[in-house]
N, C-alpha and C. Protein backbone atom coordinates (compact mmCIF):
# COMPACT_ATOMS: atom_id res chain seq x y z
N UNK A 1 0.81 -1.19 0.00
CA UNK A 1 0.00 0.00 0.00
C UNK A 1 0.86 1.25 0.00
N UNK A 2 1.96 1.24 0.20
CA UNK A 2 2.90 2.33 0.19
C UNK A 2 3.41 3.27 -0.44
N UNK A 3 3.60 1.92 -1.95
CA UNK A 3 3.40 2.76 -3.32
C UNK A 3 2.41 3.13 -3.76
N UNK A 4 1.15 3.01 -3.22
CA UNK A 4 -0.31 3.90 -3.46
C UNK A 4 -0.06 4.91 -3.01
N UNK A 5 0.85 5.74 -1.90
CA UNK A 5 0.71 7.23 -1.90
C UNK A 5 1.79 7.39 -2.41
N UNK A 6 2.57 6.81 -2.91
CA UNK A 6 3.95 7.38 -4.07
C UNK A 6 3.93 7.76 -5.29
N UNK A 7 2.29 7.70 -5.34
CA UNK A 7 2.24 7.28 -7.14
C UNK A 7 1.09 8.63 -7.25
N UNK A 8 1.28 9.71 -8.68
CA UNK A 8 0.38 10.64 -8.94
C UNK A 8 -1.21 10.50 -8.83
N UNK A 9 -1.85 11.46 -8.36
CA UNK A 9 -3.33 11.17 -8.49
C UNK A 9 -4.11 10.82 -9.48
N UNK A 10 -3.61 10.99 -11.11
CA UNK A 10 -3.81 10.23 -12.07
C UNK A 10 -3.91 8.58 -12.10
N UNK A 11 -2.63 7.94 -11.17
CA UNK A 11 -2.39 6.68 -11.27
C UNK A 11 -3.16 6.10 -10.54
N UNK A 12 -3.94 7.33 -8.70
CA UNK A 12 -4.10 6.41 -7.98
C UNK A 12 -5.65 6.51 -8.52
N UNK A 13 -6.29 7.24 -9.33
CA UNK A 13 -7.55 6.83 -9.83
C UNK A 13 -7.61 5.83 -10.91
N UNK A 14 -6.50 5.82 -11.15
CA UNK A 14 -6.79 4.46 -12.39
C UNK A 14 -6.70 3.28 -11.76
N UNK A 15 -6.24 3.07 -10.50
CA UNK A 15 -6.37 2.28 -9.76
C UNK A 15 -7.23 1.52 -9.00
N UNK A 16 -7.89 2.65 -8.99
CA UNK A 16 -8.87 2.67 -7.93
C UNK A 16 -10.29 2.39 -8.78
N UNK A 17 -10.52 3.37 -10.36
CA UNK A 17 -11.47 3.45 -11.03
C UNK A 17 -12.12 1.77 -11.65
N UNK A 18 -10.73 0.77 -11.98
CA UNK A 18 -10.78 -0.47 -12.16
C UNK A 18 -11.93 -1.34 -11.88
N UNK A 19 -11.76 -1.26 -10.32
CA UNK A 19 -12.68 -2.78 -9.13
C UNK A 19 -13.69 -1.82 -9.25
N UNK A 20 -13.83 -0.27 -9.37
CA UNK A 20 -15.12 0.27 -9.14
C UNK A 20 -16.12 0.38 -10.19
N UNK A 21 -15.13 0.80 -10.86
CA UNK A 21 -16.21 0.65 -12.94
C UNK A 21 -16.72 -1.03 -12.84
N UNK A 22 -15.84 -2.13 -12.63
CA UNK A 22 -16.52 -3.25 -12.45
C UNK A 22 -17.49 -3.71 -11.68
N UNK A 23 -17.06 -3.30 -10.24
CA UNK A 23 -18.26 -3.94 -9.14
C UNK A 23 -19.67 -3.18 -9.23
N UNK A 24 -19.40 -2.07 -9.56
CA UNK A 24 -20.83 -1.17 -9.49
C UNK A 24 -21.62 -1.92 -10.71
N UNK A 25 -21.48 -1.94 -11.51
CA UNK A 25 -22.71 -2.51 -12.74
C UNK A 25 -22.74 -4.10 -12.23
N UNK A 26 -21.99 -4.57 -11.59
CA UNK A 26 -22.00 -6.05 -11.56
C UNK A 26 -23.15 -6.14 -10.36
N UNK A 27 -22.52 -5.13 -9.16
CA UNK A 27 -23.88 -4.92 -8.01
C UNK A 27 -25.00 -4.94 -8.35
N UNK A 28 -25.17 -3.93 -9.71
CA UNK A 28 -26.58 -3.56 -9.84
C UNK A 28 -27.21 -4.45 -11.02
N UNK A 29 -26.28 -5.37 -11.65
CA UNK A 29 -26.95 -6.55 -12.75
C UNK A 29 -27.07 -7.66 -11.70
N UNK A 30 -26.82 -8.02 -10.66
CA UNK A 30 -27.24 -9.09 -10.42
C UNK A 30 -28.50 -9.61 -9.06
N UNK A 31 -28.98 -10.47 -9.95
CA UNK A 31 -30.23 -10.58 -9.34
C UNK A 31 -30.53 -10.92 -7.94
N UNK A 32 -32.10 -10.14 -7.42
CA UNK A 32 -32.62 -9.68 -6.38
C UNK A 32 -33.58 -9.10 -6.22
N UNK A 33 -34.37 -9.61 -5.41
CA UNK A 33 -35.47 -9.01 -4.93
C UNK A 33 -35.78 -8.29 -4.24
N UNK A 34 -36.42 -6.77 -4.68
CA UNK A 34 -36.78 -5.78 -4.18
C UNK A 34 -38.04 -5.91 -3.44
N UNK A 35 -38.01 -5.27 -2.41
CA UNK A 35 -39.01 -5.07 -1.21
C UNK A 35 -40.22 -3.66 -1.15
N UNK A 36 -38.89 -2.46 -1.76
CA UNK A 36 -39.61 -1.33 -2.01
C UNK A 36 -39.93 -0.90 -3.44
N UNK A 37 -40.14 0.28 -3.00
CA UNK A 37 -40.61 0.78 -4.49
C UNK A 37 -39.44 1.63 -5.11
N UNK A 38 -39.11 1.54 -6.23
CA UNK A 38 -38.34 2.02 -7.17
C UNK A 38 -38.51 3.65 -7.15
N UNK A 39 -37.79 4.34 -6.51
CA UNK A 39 -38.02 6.08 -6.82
C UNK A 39 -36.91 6.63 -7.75
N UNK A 40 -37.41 7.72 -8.34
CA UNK A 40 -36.35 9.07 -9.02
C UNK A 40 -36.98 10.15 -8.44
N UNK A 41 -35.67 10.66 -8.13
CA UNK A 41 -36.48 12.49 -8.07
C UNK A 41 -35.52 13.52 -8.90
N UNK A 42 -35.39 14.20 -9.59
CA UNK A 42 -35.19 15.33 -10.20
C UNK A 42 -35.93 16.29 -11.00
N UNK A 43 -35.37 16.95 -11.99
CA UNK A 43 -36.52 17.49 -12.85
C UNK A 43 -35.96 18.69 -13.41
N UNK A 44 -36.44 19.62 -13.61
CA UNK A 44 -35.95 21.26 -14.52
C UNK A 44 -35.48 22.06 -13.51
N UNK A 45 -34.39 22.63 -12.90
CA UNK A 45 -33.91 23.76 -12.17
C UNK A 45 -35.21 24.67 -11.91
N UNK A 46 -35.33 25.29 -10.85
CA UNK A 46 -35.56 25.24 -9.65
C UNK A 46 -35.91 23.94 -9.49
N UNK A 47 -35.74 22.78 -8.75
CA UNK A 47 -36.59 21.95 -7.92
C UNK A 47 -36.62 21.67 -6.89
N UNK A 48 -37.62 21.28 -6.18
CA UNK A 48 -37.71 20.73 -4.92
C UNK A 48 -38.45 19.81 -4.67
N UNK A 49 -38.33 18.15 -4.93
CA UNK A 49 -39.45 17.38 -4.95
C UNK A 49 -38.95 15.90 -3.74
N UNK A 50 -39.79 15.68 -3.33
CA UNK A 50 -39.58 14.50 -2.22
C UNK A 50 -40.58 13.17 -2.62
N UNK A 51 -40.36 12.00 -2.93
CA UNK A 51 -41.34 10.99 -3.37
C UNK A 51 -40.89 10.23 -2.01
N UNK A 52 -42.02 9.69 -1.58
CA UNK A 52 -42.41 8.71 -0.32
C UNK A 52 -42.57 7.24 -0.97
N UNK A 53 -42.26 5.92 -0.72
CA UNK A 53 -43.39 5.02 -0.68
C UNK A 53 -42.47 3.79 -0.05
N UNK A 54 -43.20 3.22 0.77
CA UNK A 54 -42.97 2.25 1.14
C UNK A 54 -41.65 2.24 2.26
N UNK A 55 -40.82 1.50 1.93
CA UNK A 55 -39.19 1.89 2.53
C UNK A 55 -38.42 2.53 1.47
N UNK A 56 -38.92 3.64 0.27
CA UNK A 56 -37.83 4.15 -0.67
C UNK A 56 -38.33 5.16 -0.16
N UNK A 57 -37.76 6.35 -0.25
CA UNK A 57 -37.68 7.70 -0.62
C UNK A 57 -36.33 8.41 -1.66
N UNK A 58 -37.17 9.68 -1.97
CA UNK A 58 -35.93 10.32 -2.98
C UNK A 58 -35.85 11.74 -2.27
N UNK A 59 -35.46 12.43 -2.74
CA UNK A 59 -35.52 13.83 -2.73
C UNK A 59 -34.42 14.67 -3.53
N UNK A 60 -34.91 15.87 -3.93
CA UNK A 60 -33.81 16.55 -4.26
C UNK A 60 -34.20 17.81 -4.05
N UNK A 61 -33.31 19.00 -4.10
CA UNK A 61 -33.70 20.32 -3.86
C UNK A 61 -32.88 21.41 -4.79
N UNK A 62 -32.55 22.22 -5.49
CA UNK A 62 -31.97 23.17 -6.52
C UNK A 62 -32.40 24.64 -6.63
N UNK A 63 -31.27 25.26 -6.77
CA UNK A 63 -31.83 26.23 -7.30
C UNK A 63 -31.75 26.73 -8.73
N UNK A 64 -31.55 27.38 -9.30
CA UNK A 64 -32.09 27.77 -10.87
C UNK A 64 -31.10 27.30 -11.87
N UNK A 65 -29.63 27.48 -11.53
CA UNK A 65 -28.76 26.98 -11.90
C UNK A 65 -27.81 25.96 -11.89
N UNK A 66 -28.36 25.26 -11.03
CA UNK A 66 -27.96 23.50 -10.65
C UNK A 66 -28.64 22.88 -11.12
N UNK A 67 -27.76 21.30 -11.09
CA UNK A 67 -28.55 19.59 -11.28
C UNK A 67 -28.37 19.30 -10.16
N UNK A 68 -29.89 18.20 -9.89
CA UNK A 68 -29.80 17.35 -9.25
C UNK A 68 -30.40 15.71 -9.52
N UNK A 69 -30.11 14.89 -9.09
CA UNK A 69 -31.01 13.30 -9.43
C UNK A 69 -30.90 12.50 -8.08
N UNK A 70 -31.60 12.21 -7.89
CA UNK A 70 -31.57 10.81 -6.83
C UNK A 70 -32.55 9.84 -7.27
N UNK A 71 -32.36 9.07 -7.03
CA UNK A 71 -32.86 7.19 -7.59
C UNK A 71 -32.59 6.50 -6.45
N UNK A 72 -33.53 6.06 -5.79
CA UNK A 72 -33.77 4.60 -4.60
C UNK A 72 -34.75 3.50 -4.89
N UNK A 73 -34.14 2.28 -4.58
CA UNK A 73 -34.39 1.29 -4.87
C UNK A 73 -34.58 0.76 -3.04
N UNK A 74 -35.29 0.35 -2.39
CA UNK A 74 -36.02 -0.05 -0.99
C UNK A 74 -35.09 0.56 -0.44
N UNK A 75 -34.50 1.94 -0.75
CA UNK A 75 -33.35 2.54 0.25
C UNK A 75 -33.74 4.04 -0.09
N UNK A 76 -33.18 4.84 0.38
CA UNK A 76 -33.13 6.59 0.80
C UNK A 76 -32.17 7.16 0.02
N UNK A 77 -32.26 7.90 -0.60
CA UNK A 77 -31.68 8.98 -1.78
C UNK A 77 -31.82 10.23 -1.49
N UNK A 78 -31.00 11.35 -1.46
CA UNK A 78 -31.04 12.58 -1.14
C UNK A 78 -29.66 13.51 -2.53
N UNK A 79 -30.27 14.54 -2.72
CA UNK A 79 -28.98 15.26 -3.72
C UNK A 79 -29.65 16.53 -3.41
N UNK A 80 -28.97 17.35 -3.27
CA UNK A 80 -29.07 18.98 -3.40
C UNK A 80 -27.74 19.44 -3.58
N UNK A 81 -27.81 20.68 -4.54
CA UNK A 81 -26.75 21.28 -5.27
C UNK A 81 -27.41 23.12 -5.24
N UNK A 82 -26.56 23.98 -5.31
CA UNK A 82 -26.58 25.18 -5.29
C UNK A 82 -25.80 25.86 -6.35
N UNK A 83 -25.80 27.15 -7.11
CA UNK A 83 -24.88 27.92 -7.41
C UNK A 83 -23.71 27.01 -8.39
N UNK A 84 -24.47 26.60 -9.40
CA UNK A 84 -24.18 26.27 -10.47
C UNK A 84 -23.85 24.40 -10.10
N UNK A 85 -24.07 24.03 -9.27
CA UNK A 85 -23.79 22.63 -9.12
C UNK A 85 -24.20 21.32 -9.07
N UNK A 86 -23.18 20.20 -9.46
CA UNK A 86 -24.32 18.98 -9.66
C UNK A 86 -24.07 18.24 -8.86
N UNK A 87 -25.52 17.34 -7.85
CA UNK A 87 -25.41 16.23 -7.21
C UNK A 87 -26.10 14.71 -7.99
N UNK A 88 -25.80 13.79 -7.25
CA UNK A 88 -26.38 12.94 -7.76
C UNK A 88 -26.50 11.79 -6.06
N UNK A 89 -27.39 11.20 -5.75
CA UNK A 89 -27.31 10.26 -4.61
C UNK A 89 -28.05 8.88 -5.25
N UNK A 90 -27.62 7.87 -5.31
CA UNK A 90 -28.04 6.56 -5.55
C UNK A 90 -28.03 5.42 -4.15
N UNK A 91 -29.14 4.90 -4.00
CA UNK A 91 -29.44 4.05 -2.92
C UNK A 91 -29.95 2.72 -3.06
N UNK A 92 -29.73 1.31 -2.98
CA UNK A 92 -30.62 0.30 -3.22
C UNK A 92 -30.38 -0.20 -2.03
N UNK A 93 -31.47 -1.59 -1.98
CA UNK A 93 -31.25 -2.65 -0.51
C UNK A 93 -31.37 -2.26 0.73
N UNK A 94 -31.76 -1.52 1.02
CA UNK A 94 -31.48 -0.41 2.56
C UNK A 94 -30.78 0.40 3.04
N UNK A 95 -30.15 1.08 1.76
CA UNK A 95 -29.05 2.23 1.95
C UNK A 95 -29.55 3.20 2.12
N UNK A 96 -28.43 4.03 1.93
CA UNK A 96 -28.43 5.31 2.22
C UNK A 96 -27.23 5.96 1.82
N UNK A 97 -28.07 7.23 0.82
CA UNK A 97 -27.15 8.15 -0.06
C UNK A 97 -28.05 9.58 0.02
N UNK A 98 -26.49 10.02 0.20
CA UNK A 98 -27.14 11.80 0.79
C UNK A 98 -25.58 12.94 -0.24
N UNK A 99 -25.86 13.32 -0.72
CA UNK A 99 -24.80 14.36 -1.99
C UNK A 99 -25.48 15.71 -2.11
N UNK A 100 -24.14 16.39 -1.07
CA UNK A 100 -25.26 18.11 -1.29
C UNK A 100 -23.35 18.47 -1.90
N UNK A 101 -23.83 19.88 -2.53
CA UNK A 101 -22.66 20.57 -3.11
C UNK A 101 -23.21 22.17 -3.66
N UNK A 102 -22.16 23.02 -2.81
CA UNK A 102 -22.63 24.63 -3.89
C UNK A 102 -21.38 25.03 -4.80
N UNK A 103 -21.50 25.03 -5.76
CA UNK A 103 -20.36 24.85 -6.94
C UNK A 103 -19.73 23.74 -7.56
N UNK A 104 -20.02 22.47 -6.77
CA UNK A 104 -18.96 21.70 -7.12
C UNK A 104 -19.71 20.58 -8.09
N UNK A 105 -19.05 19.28 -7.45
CA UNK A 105 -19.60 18.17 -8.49
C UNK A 105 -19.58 16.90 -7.53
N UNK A 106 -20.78 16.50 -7.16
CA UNK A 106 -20.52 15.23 -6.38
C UNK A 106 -21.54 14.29 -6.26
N UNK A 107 -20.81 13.03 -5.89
CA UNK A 107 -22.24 11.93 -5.48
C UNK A 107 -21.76 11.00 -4.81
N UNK A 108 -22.84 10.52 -4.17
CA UNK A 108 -22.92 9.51 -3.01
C UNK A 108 -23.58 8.32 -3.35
N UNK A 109 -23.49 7.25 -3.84
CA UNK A 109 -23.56 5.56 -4.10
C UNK A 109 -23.23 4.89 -2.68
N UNK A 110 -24.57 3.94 -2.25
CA UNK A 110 -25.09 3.58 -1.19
C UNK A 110 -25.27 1.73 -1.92
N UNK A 111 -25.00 0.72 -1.87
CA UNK A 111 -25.70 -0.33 -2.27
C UNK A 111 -25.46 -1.34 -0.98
N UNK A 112 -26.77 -2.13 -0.41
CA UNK A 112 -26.95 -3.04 0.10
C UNK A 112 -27.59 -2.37 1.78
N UNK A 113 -28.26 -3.48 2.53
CA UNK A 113 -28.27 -2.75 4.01
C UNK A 113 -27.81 -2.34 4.54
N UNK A 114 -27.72 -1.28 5.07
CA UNK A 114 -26.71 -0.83 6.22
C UNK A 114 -25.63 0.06 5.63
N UNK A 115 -25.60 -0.08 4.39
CA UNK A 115 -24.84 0.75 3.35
C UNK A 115 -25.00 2.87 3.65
N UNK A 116 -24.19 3.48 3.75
CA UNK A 116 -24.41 5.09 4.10
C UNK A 116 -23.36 5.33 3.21
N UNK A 117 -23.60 6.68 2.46
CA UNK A 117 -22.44 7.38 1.98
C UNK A 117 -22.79 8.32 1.79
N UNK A 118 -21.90 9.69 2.47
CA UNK A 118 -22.35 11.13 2.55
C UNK A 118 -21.41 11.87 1.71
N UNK A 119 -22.27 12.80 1.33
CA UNK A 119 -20.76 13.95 0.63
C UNK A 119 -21.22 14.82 0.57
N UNK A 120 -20.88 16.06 1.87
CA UNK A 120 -20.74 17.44 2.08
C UNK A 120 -19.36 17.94 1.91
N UNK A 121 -18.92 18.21 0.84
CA UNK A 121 -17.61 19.12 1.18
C UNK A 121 -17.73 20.09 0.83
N UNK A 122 -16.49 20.95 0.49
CA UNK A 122 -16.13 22.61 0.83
C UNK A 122 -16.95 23.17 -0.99
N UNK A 123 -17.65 24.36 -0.62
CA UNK A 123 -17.49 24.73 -2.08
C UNK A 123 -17.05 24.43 -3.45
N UNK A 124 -17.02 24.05 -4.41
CA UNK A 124 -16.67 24.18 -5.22
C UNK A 124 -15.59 22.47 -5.34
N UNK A 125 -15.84 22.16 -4.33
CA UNK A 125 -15.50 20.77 -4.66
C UNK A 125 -15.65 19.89 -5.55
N UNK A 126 -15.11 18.97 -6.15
CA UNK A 126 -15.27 17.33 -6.82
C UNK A 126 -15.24 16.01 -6.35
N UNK A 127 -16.04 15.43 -5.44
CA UNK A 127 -15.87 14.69 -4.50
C UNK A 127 -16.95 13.44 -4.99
N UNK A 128 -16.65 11.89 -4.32
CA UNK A 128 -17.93 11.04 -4.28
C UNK A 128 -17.15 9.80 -2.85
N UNK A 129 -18.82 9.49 -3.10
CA UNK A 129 -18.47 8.24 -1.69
C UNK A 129 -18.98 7.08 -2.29
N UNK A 130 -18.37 5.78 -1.95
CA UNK A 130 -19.23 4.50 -2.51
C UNK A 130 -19.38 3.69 -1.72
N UNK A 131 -20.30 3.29 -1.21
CA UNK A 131 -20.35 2.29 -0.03
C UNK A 131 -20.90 1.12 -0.14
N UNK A 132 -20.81 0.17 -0.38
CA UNK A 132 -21.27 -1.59 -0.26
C UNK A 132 -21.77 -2.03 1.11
N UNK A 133 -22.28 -2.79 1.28
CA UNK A 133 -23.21 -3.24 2.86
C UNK A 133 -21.92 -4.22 3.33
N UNK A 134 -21.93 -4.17 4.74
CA UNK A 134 -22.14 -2.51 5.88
C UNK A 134 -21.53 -1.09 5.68
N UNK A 135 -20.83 -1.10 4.35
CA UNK A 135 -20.11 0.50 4.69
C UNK A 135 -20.24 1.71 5.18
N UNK A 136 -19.57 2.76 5.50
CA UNK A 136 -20.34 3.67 5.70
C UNK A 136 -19.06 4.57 4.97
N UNK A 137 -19.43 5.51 4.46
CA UNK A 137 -18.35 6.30 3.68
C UNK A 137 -18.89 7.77 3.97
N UNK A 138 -17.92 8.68 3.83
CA UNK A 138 -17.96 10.11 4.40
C UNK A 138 -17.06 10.96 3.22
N UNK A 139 -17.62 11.89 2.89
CA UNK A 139 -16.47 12.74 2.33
C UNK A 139 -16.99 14.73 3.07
N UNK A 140 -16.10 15.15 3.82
CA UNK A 140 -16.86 16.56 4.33
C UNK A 140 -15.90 17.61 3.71
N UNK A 141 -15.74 18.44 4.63
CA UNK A 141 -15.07 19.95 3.88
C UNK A 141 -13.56 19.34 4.11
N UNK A 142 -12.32 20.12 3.83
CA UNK A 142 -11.18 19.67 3.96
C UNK A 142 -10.73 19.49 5.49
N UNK A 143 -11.19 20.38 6.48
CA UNK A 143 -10.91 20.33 7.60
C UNK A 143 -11.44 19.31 8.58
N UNK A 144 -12.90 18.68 7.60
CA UNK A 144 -13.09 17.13 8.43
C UNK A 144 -12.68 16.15 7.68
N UNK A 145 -12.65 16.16 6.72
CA UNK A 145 -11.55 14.83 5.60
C UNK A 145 -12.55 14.11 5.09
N UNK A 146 -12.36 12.72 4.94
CA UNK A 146 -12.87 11.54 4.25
C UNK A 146 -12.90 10.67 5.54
N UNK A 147 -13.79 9.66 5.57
CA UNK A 147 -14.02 8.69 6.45
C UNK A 147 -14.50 6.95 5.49
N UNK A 148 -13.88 6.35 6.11
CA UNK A 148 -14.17 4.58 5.55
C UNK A 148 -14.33 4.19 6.60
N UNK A 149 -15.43 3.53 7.25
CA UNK A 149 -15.33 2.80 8.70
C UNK A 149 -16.52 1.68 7.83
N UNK A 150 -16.79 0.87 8.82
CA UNK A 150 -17.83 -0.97 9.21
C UNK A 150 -17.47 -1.46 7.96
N UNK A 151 -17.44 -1.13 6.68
CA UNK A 151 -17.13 -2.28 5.60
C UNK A 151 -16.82 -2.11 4.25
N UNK A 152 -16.92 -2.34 2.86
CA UNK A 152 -16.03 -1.81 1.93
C UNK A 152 -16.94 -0.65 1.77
N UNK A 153 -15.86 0.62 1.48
CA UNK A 153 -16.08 1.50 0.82
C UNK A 153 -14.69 2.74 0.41
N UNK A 154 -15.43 3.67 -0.20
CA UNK A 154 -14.38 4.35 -1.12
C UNK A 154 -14.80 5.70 -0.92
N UNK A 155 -14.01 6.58 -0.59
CA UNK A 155 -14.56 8.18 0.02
C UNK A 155 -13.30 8.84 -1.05
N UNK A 156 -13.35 9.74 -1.83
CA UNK A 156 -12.48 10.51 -2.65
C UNK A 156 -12.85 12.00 -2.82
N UNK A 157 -12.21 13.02 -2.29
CA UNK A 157 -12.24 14.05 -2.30
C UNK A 157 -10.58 14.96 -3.52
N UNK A 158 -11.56 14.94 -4.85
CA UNK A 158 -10.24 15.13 -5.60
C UNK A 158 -9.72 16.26 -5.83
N UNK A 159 -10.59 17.24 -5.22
CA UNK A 159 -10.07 18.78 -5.07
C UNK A 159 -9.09 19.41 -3.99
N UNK A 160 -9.38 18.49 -2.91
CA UNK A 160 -8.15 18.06 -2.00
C UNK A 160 -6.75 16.88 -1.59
N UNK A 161 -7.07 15.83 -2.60
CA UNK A 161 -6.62 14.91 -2.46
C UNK A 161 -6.67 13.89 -1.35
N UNK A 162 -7.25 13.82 -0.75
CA UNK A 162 -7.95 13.46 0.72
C UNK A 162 -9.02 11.79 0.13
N UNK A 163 -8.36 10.77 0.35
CA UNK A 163 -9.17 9.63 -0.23
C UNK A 163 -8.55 8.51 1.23
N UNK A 164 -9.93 7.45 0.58
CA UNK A 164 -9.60 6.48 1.52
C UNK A 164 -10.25 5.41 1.25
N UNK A 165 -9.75 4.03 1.49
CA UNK A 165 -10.38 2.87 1.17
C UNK A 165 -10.33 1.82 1.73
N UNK A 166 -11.74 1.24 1.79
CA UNK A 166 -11.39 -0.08 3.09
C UNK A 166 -12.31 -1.14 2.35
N UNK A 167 -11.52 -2.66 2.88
CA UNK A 167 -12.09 -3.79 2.54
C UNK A 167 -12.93 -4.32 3.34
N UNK A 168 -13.89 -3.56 4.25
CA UNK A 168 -14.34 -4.10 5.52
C UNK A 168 -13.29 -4.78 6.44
N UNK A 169 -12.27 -4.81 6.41
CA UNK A 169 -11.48 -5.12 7.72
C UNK A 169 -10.54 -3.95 7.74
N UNK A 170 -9.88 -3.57 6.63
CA UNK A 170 -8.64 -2.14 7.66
C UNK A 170 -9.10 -1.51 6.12
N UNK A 171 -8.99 -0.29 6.75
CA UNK A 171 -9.07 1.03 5.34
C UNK A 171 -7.39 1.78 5.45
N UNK A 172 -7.49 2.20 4.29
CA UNK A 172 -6.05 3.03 3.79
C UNK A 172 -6.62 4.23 3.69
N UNK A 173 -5.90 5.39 4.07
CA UNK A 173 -6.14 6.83 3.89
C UNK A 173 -4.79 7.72 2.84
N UNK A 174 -5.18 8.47 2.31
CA UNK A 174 -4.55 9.02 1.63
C UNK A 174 -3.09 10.06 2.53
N UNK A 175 -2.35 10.31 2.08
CA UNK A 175 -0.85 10.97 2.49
C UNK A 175 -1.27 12.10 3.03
N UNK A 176 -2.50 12.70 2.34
CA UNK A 176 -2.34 14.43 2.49
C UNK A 176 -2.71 14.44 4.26
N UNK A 177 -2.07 15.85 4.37
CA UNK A 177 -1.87 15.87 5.50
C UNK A 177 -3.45 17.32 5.72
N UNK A 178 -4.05 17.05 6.95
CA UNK A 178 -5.65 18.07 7.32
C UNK A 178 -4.36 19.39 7.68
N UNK A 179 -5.40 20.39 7.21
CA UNK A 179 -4.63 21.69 7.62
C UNK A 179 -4.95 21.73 9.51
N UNK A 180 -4.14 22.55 10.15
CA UNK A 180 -4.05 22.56 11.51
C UNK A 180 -5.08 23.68 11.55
């Protein structure tokens, strides 16, 4: 793991982009039975729309010059964006995905129970979280960092360089050092 912080942030996303471009479509092609109801929420700048049913919810919130989308599958979806910015939150199985941003670009991918992945960071950020059941993944402003704790997941904050990744037993954190 050593030469993962030796190596440019180019390399360590190609690294990283690999198991994730694979496992994510493989998560979501393979078969299972849903409990809840299938939600989307977005729509035309301004929005503000919340869909209820069952154990799904969505929501999103915007103002005139942002995107937003959220999509849950028997899990909780949340995206809000401000001042030119895009979120996106994806949830299935009993997750939970929450992606707010004012300027920046981010999203939060939640799959399986128990699954959480948040992403509040600083302005104008480029950030996402990915979490698999139990994960829980975090990405906040630079001064609270990235978090990987209970099981696999992937927190990347690329406007700071601030990343981290765990196999459900030990997570790796990135070199950069939190300002004092």
């Amino acid at each position: 793991m050593a030469v993962f912080f030796q190596r440019g942030i180019a390399r360590k996303v190609a690294l990283v982009a690999g198991p994730v471009l694979i496992g994510i479509p493989l998560a979501l092609l393979t078969t299972g039975t849903a409990h809840g109801a299938e939600l989307s929420c977005g729509g035309q700048p301004p929005v503000e729309n919340v869909l209820v049913d069952g154990t799904s919810a969505c929501g999103v919130r915007t103002d005139a010059t942002s995107n937003a989308f959220a999509h849950a599958l028997d899990a909780v979806a949340f995206a809000r964006a401000q001042v030119g910015g895009n979120a996106v939150g994806l949830a299935e199985g009993g997750a939970v995905a929450a992606a707010e941003t004012a300027s920046g670009q981010v999203g939060a991918l939640a799959f399986g129970h128990n699954a959480v992945s948040i992403v509040s960071p600083d302005p104008g950020a480029v950030a996402v979280a990915i979490s698999l059941a139990p994960g829980q993944t975090f990405v906040g402003t630079a001064s609270e960092g990235v978090r990987c704790d209970a099981g696999a997941g992937l927190a990347l904050n690329f406007t700071t360089g601030q990343s981290c990744l765990s196999d459900g037993t030990t997570a790796w954190r990135s070199g950069v050092v939190l300002p004092q």
